[in-house]
Each structure stands twice: as C-alpha cells, then as structure tokens.
Protein backbone atom coordinates (compact mmCIF):
# COMPACT_ATOMS: atom_id res chain seq x y z
CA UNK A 1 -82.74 -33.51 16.28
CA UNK A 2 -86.13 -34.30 18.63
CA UNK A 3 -86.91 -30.95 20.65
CA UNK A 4 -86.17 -31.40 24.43
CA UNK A 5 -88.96 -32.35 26.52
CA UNK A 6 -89.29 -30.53 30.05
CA UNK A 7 -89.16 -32.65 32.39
CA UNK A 8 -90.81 -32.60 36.08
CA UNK A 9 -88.96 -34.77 38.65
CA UNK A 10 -85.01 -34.20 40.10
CA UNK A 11 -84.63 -37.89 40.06
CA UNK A 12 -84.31 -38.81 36.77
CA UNK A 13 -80.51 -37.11 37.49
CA UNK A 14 -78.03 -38.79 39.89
CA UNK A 15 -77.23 -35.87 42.55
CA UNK A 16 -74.06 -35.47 42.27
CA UNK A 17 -74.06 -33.41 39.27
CA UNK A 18 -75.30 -30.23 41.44
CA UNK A 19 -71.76 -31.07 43.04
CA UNK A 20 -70.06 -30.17 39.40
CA UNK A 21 -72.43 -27.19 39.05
CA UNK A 22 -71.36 -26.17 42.27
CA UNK A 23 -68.11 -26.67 41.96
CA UNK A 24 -67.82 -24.69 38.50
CA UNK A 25 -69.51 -21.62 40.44
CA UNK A 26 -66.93 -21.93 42.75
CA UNK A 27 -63.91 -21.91 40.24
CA UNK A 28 -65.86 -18.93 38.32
CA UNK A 29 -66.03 -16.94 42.02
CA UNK A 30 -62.29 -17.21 42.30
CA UNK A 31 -61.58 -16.19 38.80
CA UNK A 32 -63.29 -12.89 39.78
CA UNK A 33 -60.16 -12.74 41.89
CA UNK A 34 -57.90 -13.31 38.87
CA UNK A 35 -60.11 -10.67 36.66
CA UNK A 36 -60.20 -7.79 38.82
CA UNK A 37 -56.53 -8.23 39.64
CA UNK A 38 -55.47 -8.13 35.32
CA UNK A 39 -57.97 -4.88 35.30
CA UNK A 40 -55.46 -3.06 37.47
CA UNK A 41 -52.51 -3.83 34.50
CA UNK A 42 -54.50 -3.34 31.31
CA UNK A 43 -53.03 -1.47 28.74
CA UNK A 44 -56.04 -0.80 26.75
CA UNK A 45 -58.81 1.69 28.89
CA UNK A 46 -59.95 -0.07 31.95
CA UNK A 47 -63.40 1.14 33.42
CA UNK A 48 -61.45 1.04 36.99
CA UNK A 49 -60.03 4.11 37.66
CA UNK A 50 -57.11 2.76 39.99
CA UNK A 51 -54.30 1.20 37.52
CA UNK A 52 -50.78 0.43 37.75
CA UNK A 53 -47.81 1.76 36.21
CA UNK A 54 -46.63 -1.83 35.42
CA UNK A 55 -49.07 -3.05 32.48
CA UNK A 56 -48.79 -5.69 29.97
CA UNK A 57 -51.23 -6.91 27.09
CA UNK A 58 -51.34 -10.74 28.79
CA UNK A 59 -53.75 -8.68 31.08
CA UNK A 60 -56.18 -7.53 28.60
CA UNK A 61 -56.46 -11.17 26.83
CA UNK A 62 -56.77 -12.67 30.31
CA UNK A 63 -59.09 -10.32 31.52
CA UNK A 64 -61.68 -10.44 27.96
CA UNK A 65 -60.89 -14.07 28.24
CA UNK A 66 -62.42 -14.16 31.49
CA UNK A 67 -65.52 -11.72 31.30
CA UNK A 68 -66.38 -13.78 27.86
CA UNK A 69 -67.77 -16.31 30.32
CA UNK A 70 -67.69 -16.10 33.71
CA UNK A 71 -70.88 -13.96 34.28
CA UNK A 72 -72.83 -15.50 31.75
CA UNK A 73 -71.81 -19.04 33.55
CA UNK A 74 -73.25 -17.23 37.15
CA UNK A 75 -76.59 -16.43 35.57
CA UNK A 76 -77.28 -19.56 33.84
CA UNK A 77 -76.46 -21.41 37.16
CA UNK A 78 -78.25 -19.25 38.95
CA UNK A 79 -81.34 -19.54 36.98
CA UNK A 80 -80.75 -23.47 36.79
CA UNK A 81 -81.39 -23.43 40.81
CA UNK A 82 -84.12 -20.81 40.98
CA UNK A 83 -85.76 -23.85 38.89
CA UNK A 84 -84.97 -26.44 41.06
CA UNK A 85 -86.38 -24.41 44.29
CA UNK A 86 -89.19 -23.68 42.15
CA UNK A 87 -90.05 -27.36 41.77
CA UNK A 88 -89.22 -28.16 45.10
CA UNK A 89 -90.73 -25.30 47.51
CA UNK A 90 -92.60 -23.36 45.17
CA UNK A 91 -92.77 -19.78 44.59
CA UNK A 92 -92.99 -18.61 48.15
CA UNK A 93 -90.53 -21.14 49.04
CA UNK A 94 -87.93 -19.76 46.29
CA UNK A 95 -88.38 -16.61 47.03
CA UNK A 96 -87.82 -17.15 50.73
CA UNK A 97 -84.91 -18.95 50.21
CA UNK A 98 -83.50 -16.32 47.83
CA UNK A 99 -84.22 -13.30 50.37
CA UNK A 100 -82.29 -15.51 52.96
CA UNK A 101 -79.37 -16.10 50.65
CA UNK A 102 -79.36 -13.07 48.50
CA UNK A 103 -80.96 -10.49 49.62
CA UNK A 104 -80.28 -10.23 53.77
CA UNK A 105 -75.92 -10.84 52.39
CA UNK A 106 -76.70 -7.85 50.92
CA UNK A 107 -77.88 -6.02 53.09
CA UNK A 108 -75.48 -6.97 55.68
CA UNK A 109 -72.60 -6.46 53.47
CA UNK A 110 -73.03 -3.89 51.14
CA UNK A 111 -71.85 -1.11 53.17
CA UNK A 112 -68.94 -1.84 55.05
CA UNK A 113 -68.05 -3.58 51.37
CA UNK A 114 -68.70 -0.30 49.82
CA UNK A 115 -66.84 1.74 52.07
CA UNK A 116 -63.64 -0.05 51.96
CA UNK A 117 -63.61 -0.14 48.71
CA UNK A 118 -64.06 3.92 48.38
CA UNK A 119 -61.32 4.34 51.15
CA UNK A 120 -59.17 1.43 49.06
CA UNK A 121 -59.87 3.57 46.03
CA UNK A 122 -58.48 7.15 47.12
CA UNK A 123 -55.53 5.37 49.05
CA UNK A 124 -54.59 3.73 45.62
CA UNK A 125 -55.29 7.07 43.24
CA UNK A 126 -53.12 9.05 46.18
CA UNK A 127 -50.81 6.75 45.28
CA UNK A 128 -50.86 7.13 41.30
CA UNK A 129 -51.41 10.82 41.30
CA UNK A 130 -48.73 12.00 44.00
CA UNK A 131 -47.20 8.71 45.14
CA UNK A 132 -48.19 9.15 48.66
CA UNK A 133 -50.86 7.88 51.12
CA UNK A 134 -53.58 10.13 50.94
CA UNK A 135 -57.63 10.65 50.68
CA UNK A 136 -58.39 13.77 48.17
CA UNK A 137 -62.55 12.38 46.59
CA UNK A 138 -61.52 14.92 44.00
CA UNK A 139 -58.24 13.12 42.52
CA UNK A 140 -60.53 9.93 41.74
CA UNK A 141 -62.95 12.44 40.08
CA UNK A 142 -60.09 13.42 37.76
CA UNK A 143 -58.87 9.91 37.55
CA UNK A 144 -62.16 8.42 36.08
CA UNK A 145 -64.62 11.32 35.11
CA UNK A 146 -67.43 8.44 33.66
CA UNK A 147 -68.03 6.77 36.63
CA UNK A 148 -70.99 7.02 38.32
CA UNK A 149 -70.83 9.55 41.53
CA UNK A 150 -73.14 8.72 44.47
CA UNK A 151 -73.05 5.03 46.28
CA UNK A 152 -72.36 1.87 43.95
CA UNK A 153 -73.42 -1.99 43.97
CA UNK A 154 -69.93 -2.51 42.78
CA UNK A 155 -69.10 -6.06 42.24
CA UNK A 156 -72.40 -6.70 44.20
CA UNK A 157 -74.55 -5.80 41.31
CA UNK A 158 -75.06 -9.24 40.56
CA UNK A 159 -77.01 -10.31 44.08
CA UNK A 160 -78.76 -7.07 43.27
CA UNK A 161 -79.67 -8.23 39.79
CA UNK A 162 -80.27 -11.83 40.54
CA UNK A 163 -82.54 -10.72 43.29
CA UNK A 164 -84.92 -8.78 41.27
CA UNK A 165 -85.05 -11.70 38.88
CA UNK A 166 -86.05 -14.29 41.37
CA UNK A 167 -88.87 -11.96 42.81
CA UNK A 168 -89.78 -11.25 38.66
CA UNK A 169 -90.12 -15.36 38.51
CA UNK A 170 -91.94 -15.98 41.90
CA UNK A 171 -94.45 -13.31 40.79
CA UNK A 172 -95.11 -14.66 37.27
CA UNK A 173 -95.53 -18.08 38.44
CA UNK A 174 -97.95 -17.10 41.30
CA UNK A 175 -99.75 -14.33 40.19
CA UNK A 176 -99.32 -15.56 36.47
CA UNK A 177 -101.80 -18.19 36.40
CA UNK A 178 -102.15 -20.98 34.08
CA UNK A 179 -101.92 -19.18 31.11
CA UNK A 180 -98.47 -17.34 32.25
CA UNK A 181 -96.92 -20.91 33.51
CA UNK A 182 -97.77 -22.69 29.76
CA UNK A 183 -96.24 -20.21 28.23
CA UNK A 184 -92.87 -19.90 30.40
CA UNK A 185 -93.10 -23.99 29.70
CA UNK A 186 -93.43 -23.05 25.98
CA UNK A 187 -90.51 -20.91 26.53
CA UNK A 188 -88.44 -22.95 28.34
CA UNK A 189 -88.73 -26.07 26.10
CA UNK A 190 -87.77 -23.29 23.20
CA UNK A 191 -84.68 -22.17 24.53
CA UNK A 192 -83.97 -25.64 25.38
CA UNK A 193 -84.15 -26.84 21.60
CA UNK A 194 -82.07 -23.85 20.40
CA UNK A 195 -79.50 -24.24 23.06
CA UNK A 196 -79.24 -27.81 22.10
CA UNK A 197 -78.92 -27.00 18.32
CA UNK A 198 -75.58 -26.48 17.06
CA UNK A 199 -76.07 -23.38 15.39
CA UNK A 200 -78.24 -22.32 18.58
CA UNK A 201 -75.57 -20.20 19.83
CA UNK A 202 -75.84 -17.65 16.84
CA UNK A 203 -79.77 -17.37 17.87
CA UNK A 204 -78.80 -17.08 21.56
CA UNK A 205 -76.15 -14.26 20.38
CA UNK A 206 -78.18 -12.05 18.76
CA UNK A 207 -80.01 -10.28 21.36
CA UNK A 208 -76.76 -9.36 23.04
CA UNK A 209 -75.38 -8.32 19.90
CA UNK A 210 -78.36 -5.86 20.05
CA UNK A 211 -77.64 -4.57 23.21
CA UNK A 212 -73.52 -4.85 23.41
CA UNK A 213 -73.02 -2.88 20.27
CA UNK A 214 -73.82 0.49 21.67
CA UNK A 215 -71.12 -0.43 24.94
CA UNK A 216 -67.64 0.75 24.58
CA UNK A 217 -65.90 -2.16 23.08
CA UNK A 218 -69.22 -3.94 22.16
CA UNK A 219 -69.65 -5.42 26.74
CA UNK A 220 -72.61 -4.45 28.03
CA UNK A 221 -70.56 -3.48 31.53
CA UNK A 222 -72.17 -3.70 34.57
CA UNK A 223 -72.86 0.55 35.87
CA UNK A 224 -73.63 -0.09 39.56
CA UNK A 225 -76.35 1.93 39.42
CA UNK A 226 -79.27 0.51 41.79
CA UNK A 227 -81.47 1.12 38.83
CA UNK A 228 -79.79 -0.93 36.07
CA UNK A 229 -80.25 0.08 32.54
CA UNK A 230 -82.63 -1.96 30.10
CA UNK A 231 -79.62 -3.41 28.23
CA UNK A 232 -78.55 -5.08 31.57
CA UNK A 233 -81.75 -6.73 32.33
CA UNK A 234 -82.04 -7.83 28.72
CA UNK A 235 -78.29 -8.89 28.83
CA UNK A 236 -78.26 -10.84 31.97
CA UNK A 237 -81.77 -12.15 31.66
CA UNK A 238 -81.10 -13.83 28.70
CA UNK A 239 -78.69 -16.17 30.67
CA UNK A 240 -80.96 -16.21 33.47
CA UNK A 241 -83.71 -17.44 31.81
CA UNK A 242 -81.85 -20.01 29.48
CA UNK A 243 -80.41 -21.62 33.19
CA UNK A 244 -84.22 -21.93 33.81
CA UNK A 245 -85.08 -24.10 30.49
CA UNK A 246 -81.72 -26.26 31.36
CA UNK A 247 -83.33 -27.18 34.37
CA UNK A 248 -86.48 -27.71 32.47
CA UNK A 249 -84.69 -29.89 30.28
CA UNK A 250 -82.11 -30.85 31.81
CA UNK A 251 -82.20 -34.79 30.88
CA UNK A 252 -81.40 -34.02 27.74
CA UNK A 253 -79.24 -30.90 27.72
CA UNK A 254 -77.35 -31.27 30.57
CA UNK A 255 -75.85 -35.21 29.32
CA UNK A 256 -75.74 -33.10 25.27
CA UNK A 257 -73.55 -30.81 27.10
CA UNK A 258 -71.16 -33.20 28.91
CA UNK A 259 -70.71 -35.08 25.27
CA UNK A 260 -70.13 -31.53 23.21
CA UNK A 261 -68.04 -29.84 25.93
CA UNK A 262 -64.52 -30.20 24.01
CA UNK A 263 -66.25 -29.13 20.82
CA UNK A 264 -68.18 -25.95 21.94
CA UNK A 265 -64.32 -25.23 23.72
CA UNK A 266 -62.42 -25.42 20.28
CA UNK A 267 -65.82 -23.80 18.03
CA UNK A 268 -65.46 -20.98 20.51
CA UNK A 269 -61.79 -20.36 19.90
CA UNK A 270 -61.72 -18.48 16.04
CA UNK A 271 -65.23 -16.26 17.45
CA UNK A 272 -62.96 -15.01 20.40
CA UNK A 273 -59.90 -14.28 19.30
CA UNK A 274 -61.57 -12.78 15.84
CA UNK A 275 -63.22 -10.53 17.80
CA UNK A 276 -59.71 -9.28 19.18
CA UNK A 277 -58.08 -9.06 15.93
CA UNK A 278 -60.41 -7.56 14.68
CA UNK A 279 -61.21 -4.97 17.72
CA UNK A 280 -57.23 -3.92 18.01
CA UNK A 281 -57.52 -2.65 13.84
CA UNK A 282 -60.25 -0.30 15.10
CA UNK A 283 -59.02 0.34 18.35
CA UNK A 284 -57.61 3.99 18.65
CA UNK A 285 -55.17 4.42 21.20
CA UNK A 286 -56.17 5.38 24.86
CA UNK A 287 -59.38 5.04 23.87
CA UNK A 288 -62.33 2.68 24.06
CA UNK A 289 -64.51 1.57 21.00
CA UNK A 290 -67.42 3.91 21.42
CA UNK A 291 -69.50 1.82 18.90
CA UNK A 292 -68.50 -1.85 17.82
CA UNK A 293 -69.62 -3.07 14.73
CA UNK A 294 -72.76 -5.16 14.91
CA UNK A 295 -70.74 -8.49 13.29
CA UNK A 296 -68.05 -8.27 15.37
CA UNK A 297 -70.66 -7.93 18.88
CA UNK A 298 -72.25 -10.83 17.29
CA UNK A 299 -68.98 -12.54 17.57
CA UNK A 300 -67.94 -12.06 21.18
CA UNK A 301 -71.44 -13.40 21.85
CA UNK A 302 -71.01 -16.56 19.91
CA UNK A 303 -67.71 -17.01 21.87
CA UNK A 304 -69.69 -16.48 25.52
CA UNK A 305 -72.15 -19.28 24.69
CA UNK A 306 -70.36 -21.87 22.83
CA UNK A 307 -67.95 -21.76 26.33
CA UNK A 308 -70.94 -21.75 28.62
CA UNK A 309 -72.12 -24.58 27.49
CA UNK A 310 -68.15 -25.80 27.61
CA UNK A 311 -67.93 -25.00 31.07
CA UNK A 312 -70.94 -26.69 32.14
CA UNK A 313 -70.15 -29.68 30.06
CA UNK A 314 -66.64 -30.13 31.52
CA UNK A 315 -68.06 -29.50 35.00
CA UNK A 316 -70.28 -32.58 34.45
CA UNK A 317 -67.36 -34.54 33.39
CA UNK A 318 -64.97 -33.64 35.39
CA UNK A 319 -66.09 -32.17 38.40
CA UNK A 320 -69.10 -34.45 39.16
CA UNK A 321 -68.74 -34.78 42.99
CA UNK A 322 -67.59 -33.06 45.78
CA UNK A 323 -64.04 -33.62 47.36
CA UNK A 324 -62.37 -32.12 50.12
CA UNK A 325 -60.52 -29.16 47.85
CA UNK A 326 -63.21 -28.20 45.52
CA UNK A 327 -66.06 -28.62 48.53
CA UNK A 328 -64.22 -26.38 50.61
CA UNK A 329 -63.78 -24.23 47.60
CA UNK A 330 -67.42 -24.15 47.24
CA UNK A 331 -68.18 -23.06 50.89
CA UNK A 332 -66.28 -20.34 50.74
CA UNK A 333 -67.00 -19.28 47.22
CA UNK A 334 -69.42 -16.71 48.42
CA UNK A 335 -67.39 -15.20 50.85
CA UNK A 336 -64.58 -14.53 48.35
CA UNK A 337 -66.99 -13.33 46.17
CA UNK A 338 -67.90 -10.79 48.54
CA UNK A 339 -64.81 -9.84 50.27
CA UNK A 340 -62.20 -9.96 47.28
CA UNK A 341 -62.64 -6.51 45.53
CA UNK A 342 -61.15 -4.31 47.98
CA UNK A 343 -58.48 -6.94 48.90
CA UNK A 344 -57.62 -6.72 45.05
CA UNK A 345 -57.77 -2.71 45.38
CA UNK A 346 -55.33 -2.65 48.40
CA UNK A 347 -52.85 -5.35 47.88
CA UNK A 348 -52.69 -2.92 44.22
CA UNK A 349 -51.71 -0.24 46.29
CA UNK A 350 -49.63 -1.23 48.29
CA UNK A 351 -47.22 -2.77 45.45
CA UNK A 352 -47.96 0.69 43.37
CA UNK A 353 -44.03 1.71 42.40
CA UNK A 354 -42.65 -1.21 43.47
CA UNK A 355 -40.20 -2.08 40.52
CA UNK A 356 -41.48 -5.53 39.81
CA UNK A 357 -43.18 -6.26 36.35
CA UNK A 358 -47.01 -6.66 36.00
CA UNK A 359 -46.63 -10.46 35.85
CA UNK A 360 -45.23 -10.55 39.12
CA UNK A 361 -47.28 -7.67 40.43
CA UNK A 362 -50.40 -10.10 39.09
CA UNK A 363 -49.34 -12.54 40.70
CA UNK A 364 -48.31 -11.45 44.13
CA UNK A 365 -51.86 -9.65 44.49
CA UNK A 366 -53.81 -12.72 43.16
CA UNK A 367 -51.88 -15.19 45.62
CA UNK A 368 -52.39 -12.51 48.96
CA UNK A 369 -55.95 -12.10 47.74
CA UNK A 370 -56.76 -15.30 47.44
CA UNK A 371 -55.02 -16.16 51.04
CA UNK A 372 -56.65 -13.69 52.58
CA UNK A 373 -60.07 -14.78 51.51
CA UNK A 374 -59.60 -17.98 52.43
CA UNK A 375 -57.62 -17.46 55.91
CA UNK A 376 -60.73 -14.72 57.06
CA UNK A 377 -63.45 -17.46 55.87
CA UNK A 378 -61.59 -20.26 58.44
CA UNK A 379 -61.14 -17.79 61.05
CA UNK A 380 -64.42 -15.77 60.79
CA UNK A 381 -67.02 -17.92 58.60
CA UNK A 382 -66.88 -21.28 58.45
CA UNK A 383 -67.76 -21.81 61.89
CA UNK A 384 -69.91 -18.86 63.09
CA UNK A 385 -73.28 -17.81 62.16
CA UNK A 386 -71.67 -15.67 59.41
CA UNK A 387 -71.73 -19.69 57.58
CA UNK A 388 -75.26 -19.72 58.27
CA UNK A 389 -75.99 -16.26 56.93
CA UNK A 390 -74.30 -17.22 53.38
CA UNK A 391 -75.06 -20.57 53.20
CA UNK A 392 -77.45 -21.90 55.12
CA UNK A 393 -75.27 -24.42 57.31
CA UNK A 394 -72.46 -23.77 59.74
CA UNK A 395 -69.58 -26.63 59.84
CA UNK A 396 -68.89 -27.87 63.31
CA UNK A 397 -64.95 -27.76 65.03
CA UNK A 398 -64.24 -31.13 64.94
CA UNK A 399 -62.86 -30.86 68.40
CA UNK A 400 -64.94 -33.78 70.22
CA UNK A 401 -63.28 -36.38 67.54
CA UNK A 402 -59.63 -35.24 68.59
CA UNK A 403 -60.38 -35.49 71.89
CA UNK A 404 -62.13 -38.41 71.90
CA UNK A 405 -58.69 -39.52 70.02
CA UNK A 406 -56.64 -38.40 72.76
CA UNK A 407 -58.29 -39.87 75.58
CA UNK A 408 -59.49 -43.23 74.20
C-alpha cells in the first residue's frame, strides 16, 4: 500500500462531499437526542443522576452503541474543517472563524443552558425521590454523590474542548515556524497511512486503551469540569488530530473510505459486541467497572474507529449533497445540539410514573424533543440573527416570492 501524500489544493475534490460531511454531523447531533434520552432508562449505572423507574437493557446497547461513535465522528470532522480554514484563511483566519462559531455560542448560551438544566434536574429528582414537584439541591446530592459540584460545561464540553484545540493549532502553526509545520506535515501524512492501513485501527486504539482503562467501564466520560483532565485531551485529540491528516490526505483517504465503508461496518461488529459480552461477566450488579481490563478497552476502541471511518465512508456514498431534509437538518443541527439536554431532562420528568414502558417512554421523549428543537429553530433561529450567531448566514422569509405569486 503507497503512503498517502498530503495534498495542498480543495479542488482536486468535487464540493459536494462537505455536503455528506455535513450532513453526517447533522445525523450524529440528533442522535445526541436519542443518547441522552436511553441514559434516563439504563439499567446498568448511568453517570446521570435523574433516571426512570421504567428501564430496559435495549437502552444500554443503544446508548454504548451510540457513544462508540458519535463523539469520535464530531472530532474527526471537526478537525477535518479546522484544516480546510487553515488552508483557506490561515491561522488568524481559523481562529477567527472558530471564536465566531464556537466560542461567542458559548458564551451566549452556556448559562441560561446551564441553569435550566440544574432547575430540570431537581424538578426530575423531586420527582424520583418524593414523587412531587419540588427543588431540594440536597436530594440530587444524594442522588449522584460523584458528580462534580460547582457550575458544569455539561453537554457543552465539546465547544469548550474543540475551542482550546483550534487556538492549540493556530498557535503551533503561527508561532511554530517551519520546523513545527514539517513536522505536523510529517504527522499528518503518518496518521494518514495508518488510518488507511487495515490493521491501522488497532494502532489508532491503543492510546485510548491507555487512557479508557482506568474509566468506569473502560469510557473516558466527559467530567464537565472547565479544566478537563489529561485523559480527555489525549482522548479527544487523538480524533481531532487524525480529522486534520484526512484533510491532509484527503484524495486518497476520503475515496479509501467511501470503498471500505460496508467492511469497516461488519469488522466493527465482533469488537463491539465482544466488548459487551465480555463487560456483563465482570459486571457486578449496581455497579460500574471501576477498572476494565486493558484487552477488552482495546476492543471498544477498535469498534469506535473501524465505524468512524464507516460513517464517513457511507456519508460519502450516500449522503453526498445537500437536499431539502438533510440541509435543513444541517442548519439546525447546532441548535439542537445546544438546546436538547434539558428538553430530554424535562419531557423525563414529566412522564416520571406514568405507567407506560421505557420503550414508549423513549420514544415519546425522543419524538417531543426532537419537535421541540426543530419548531423553536423555525420560530426563533432560522430567520433572526440567532442564524447568524450559529452559523454564519440567516435564511430569508420567502415572503416577496408568494406575493409576487399572488399579485402577478
């Protein structure tokens, strides 16, 4: 197999297959909705400390079916377009663009975000601990002793993350010099070559097998802290900086990935669900695995590449331009990636005790989530400056056609 060769200009690729990467980051934004929702049901430990009384195991496989991937997916797409900005704006242009897109949402955001989800939180533990509506901060103490007191990026850990990443890159290819910038090419074009070999994956897996073994159930989980641990940065910029060397070589990866995507799908399979199998024989009950073997870590890992690369394969293939469902999708992508969480915690709360199974419960909450995401985005977004705050455009009423149509 030749090694992939970085390449420097965008138009040796047609366009349209930013459409399928930005279509597949839309599809991973709403299963966020879907993951948060089969949290609330597990049966095993969740790291939530609101939960139903309605659980089934379909949760648990949905919701380690989901987190095998669906971060890891984000990071390597976000990396791929730090890249691209990179070669198109530069440094200072990246990181301007990033501040804009990342960094002011946050700010903006995080609090009222934060706040209804705390309020969200004790209505829902009221609710579990003496099935009324109440606030009592010291019931969602006893609830969930391990988490973290003080305030929380929550969900929004990953703008947090990814925005300390991009100012990382626009520093070491500024300040970095020559020297620096031959060496992240050396880098890139070496990730590239393992990424495209098929046993790549196990190389790619190992560092997070380092750092996921220590995690309860072998996940390097996401704390909220504004200081993230080591293992995070290691964890997540692993995928970051692999999305950078696809962009790098991206004429060769990015068509290798389109032809293996049904392959690295079914090699993926036997690494996930051996991982399970073998995770339930040491599981004890009510309680996480404090320490997962370094083998079976190594597995998971294997799983989260080989369907990374899936993902981003079947994107290409499938999804390689935009339409009206998934390009609407796609607009509002990052406001249902913002506003979801506490519609997940309250819609929980309010069908606490209701006698319907989890299924049901499941799906009820997914379907009013994902309405109400979408119905405040028309209403609120799309067509304010809100649209221009998230995503750099706002779309226009398209009230001068139909009355242009009425009086001809």
């Amino acid at each position: 197999m030749t090694e992939p060769t970085p390449t420097t200009t965008p138009e040796h690729l047609p366009p349209q297959r930013l459409h399928a990467l930005d279509n597949l980051r839309a599809l991973a934004m709403w299963l966020g909705i879907v993951l948060h929702v089969s949290a609330i049901h597990w049966v095993n430990p969740s790291p939530l400390p609101w939960r139903d009384e309605q659980r089934t195991i379909v949760a648990d496989l949905l919701g380690a079916f989901i987190h095998s991937f669906r971060m890891p997916v984000f990071f390597i797409l976000a990396g791929y377009f730090v890249a691209m900005l990179l070669h198109q704006h530069g440094a200072g242009g990246m990181l301007k663009n990033r501040a804009k897109r990342l960094g002011l949402p946050f700010a903006v955001f995080w609090l009222p975000i934060f706040s209804a989800c705390v309020v969200l939180a004790l209505l829902f533990v009221h609710r579990m601990a003496r099935g009324t509506w109440g606030l009592d901060p010291v019931l969602l103490q006893r609830q969930a002793p391990n988490v973290p007191q003080g305030p929380s990026t929550m969900h929004m850990w990953f703008l947090w993350m990814l925005l300390w990443l991009c100012v990382l890159t626009a520093a070491l290819h500024r300040f970095g010099g020559a020297p620096v910038r031959r060496i992240g090419s050396a880098l890139a074009a070496a990730l590239g070559f393992i990424g495209a070999s098929w046993g790549g994956f196990m190389v790619l897996a190992l560092p997070l097998a380092v750092t996921g073994a220590v995690y309860p159930n072998g996940i390097v989980t996401p704390n909220g802290s504004f200081l993230p641990p080591l293992a995070e940065w290691v964890h997540n910029g692993l995928f970051f900086a692999f999305g950078l060397s696809v962009y790098a070589c991206r004429e060769h990866l990015l068509p290798l990935f389109t032809r293996r995507a049904w392959a690295y799908a079914a090699a993926g399979l036997p690494f996930f669900f051996g991982t399970l199998v073998l995770m339930e024989m040491l599981r004890q009950p009510d309680r996480p695995i404090a320490h997962l073997p370094f083998w079976i870590a190594l597995a998971y890992n294997c799983a989260t590449w080989l369907w990374s690369f899936a993902l981003i394969g079947l994107a290409l293939r499938y999804m390689p331009r935009r339409n009206a469902v998934l390009g609407y999708l796609a607009d509002s992508s990052y406001w249902v990636y913002l506003v979801h969480m506490p519609a997940t915690i309250g819609f929980g709360a309010l069908l606490f005790g209701v006698p319907i199974p989890a299924l049901g419960k499941m799906g009820l909450n997914i379907a009013a989530t994902t309405l109400l995401c979408l119905a405040t985005y028309h209403l609120f977004v799309r067509f304010t400056p809100v649209s221009i705050l998230l995503n750099g455009k706002r779309h226009p009423r398209k009230i001068q056609g139909v009355l242009a149509h009425a009086n001809p």
